[in-house]
N, C-alpha and C. Protein backbone atom coordinates (compact mmCIF):
# COMPACT_ATOMS: atom_id res chain seq x y z
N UNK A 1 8.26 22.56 -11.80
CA UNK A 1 7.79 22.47 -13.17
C UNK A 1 6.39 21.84 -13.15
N UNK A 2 5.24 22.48 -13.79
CA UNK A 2 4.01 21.64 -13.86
C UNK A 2 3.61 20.82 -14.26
N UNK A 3 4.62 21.12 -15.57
CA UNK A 3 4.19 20.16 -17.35
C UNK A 3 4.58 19.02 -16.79
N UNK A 4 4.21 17.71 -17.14
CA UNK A 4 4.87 16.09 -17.01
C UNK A 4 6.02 16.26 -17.92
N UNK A 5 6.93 15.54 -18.04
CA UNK A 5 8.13 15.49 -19.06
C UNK A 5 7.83 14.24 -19.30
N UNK A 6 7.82 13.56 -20.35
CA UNK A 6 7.24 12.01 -21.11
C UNK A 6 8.41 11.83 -21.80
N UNK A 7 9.27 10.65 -21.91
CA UNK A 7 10.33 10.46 -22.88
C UNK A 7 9.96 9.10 -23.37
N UNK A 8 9.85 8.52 -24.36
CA UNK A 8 9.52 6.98 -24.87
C UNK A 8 10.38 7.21 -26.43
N UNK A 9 10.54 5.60 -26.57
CA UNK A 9 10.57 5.51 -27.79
C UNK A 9 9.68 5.36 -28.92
N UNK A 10 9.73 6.26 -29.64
CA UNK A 10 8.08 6.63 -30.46
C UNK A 10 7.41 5.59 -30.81
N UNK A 11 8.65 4.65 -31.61
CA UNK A 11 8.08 2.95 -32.11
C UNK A 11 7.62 2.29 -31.03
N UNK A 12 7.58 2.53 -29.95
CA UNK A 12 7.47 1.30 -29.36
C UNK A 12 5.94 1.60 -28.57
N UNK A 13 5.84 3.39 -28.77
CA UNK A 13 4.53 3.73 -28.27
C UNK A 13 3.11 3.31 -27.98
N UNK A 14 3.57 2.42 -29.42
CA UNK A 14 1.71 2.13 -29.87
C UNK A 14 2.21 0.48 -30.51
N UNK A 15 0.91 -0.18 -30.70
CA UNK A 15 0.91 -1.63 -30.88
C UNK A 15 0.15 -1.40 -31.97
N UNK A 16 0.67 -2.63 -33.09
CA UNK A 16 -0.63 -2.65 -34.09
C UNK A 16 -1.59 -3.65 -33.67
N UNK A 17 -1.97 -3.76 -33.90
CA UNK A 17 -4.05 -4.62 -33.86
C UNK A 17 -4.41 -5.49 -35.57
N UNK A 18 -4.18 -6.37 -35.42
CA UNK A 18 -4.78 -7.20 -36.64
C UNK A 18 -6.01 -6.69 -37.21
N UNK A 19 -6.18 -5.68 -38.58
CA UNK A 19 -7.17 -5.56 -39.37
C UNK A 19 -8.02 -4.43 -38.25
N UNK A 20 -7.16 -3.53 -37.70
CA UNK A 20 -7.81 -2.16 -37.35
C UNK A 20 -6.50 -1.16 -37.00
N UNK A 21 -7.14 -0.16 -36.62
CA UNK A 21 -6.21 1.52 -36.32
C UNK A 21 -6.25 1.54 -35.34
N UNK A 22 -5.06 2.17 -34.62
CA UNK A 22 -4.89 1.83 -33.38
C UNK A 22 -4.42 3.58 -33.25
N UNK A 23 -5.24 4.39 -32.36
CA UNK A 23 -4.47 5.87 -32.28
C UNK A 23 -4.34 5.89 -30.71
N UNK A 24 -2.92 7.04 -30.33
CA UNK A 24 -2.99 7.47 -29.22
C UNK A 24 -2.93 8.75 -29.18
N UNK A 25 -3.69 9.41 -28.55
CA UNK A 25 -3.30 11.03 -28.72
C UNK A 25 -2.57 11.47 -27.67
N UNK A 26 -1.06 12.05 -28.29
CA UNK A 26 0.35 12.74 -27.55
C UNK A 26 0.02 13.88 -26.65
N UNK A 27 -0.27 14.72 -27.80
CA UNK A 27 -0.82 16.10 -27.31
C UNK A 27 -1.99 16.55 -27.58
N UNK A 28 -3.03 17.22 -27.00
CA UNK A 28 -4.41 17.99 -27.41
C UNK A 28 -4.28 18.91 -26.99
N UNK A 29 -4.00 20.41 -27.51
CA UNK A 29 -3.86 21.97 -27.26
C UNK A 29 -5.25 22.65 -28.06
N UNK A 30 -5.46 23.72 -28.03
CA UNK A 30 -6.80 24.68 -28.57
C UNK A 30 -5.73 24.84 -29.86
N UNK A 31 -4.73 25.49 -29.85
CA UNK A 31 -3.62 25.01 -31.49
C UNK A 31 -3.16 24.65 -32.17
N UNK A 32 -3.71 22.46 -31.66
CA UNK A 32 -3.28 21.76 -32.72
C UNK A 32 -3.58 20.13 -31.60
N UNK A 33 -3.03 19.59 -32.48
CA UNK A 33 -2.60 18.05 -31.97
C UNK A 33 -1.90 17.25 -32.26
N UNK A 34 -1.40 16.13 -31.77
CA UNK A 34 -0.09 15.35 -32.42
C UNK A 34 -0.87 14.15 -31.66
N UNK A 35 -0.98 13.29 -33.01
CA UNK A 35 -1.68 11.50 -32.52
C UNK A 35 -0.41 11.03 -32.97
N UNK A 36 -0.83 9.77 -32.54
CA UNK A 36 0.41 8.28 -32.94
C UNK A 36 -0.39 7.52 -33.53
N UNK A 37 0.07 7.12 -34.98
CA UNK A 37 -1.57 5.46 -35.31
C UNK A 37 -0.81 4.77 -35.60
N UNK A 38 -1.13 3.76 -35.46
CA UNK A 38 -0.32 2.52 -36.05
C UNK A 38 -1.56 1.93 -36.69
N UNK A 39 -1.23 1.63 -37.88
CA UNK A 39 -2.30 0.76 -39.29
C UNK A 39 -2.14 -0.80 -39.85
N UNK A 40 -2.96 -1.60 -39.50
CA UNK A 40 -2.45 -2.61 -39.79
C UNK A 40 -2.33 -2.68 -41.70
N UNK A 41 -1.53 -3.80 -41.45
CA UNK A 41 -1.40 -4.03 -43.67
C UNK A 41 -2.81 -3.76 -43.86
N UNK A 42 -2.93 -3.04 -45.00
CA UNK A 42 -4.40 -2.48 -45.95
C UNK A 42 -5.48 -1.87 -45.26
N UNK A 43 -5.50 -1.35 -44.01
CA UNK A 43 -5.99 -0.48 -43.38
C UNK A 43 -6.37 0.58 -43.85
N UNK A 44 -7.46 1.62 -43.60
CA UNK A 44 -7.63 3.17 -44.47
C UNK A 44 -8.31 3.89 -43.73
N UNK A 45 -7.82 5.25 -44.00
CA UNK A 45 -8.51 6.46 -43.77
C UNK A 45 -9.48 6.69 -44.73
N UNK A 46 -10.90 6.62 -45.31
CA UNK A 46 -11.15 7.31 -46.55
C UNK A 46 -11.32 8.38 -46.74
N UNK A 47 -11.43 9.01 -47.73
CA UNK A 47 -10.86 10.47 -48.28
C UNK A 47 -12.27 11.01 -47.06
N UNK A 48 -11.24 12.53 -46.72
CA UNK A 48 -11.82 13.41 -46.14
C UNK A 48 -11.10 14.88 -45.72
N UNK A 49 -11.56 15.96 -45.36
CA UNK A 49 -11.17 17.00 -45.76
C UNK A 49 -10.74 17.35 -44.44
N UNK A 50 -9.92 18.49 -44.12
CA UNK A 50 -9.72 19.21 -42.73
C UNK A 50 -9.73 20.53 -43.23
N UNK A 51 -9.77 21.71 -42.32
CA UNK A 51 -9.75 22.64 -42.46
C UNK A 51 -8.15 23.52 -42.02
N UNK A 52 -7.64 22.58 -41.56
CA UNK A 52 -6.17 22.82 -40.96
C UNK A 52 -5.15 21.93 -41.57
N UNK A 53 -3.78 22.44 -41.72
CA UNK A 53 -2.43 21.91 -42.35
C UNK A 53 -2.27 21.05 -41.15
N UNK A 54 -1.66 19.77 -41.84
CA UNK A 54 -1.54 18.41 -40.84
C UNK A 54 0.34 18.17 -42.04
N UNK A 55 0.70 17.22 -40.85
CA UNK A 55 2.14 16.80 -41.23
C UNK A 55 2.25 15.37 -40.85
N UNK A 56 2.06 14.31 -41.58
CA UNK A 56 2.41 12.93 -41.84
C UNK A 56 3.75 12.43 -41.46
N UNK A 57 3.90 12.03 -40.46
CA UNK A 57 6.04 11.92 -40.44
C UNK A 57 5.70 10.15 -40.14
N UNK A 58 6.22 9.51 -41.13
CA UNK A 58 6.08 7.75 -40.96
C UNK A 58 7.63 7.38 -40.27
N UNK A 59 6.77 6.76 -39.08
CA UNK A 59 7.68 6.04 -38.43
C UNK A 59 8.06 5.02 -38.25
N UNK A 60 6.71 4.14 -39.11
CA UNK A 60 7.59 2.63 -39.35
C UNK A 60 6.37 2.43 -40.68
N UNK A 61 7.09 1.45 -41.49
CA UNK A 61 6.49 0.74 -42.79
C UNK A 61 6.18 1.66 -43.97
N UNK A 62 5.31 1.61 -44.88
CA UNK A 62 5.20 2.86 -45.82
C UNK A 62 3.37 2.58 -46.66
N UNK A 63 3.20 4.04 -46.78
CA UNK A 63 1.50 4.29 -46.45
C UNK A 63 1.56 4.54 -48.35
N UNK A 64 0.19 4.36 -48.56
CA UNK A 64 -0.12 5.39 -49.80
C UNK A 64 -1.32 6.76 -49.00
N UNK A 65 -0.92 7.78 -49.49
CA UNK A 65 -1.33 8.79 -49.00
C UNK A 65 -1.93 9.78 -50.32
N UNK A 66 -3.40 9.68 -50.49
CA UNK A 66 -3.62 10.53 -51.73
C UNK A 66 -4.15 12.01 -51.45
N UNK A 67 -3.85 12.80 -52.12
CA UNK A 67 -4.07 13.83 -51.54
C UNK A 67 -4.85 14.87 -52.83
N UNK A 68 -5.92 15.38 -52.93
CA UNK A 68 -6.57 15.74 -54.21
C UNK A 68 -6.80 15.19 -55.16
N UNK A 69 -6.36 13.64 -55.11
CA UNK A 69 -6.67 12.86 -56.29
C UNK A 69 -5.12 12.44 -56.88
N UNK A 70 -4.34 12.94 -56.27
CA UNK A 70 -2.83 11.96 -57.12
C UNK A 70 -2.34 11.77 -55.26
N UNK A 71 -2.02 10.14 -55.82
CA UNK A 71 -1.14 9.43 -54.96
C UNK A 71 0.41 9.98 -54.63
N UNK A 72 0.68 9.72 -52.91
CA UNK A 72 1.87 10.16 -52.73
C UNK A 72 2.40 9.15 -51.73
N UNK A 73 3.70 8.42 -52.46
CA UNK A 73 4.30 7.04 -51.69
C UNK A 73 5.60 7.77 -49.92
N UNK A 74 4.76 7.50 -49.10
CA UNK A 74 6.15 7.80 -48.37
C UNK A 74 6.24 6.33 -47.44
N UNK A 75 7.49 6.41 -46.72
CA UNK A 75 8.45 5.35 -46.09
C UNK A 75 8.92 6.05 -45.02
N UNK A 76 8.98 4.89 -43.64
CA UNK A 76 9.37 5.19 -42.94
C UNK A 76 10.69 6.28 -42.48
N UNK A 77 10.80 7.09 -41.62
CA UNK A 77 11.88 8.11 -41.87
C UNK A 77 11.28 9.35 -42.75
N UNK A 78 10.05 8.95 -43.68
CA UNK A 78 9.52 10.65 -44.44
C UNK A 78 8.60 11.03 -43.76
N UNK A 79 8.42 12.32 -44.18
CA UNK A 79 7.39 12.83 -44.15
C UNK A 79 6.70 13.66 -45.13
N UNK A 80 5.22 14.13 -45.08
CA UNK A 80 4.60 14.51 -46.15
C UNK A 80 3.59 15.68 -45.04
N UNK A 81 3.49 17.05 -46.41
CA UNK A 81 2.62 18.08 -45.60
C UNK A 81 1.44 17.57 -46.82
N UNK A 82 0.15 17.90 -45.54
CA UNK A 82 -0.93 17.46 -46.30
C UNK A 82 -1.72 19.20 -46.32
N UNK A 83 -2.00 19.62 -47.24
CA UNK A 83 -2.41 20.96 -46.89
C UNK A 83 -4.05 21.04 -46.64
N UNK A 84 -4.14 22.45 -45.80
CA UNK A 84 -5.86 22.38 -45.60
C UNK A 84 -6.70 22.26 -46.44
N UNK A 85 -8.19 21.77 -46.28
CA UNK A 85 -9.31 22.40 -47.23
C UNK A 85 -9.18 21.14 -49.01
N UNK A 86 -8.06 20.50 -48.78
CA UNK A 86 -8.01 19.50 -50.38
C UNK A 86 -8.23 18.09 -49.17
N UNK A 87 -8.90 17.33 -50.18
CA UNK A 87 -9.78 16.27 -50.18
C UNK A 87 -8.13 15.22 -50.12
N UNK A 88 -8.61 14.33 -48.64
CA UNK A 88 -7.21 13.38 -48.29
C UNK A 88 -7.24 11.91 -47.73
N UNK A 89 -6.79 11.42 -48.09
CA UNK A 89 -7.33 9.52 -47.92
C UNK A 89 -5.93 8.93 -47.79
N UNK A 90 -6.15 8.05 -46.89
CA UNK A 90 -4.72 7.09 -46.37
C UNK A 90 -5.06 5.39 -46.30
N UNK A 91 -3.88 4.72 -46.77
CA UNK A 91 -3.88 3.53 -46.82
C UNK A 91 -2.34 2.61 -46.57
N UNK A 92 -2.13 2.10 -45.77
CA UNK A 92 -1.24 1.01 -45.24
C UNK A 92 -1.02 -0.07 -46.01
N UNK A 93 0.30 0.85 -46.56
CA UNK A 93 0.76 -0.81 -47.99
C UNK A 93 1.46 -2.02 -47.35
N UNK A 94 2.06 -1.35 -45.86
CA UNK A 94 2.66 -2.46 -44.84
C UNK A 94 1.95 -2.28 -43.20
N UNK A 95 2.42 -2.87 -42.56
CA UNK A 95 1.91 -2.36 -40.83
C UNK A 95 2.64 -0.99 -41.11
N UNK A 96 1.88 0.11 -40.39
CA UNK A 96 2.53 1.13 -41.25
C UNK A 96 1.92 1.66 -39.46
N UNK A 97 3.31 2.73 -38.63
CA UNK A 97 3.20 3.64 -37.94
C UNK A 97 3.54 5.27 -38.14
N UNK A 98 2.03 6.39 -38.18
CA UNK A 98 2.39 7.82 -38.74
C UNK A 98 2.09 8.39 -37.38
N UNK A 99 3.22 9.59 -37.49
CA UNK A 99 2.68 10.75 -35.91
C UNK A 99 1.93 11.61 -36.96
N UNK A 100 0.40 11.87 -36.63
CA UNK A 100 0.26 13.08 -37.49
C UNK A 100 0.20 14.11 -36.36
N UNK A 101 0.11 15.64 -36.67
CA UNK A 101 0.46 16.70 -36.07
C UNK A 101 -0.39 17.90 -36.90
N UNK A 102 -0.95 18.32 -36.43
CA UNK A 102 -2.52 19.16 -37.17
C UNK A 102 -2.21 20.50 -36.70
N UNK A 103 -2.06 21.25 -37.12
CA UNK A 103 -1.77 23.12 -36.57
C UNK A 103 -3.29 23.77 -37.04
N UNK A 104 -3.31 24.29 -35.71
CA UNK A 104 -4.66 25.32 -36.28
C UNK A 104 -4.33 26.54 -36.32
């Protein structure tokens, strides 16, 4: 077999960092990607656009996630599709860990 086989526990992947973002990138393919971030409390993405459908799955704490201009609350265990091309901004209401996952 060529591929590595990687097994971890997702939480335990990544560390938060006092008052910054902490990413690891899982996978990088020409068809997409899957990061790990962990956000410390009140941390942010500010609004910005992609050209590709991305998928938010929170794995620990709970984010505000706005997406075109109305807010969307998720919690650990959800997830949220963020669709291409609309204007998208993230913020850490707790230490907050998301896998995002980007399809091109």
């Amino acid at each position: 077999m060529s591929e590595k086989i990687k097994h971890e526990k997702l939480i335990d992947s990544i560390n938060y960092q006092d008052g910054s973002i902490v990413s690891k990138q899982i996978i990088k393919k020409p068809n997409g990607n899957i990061t790990l971030f962990a956000f410390a409390k009140d941390e942010s993405l500010t609004e910005h656009t992609s050209p590709y459908e991305a998928i938010v799955y929170l794995v620990d704490g709970e984010m505000e996630i706005v997406i075109g201009g109305n807010p969307h609350y998720i919690k650990a265990g959800e997830y949220l599709i963020m669709p291409a091309d609309i204007p998208h901004g993230l913020k850490a209401v707790s230490n907050s860990k998301m896998l995002l996952t980007m399809i091109k």
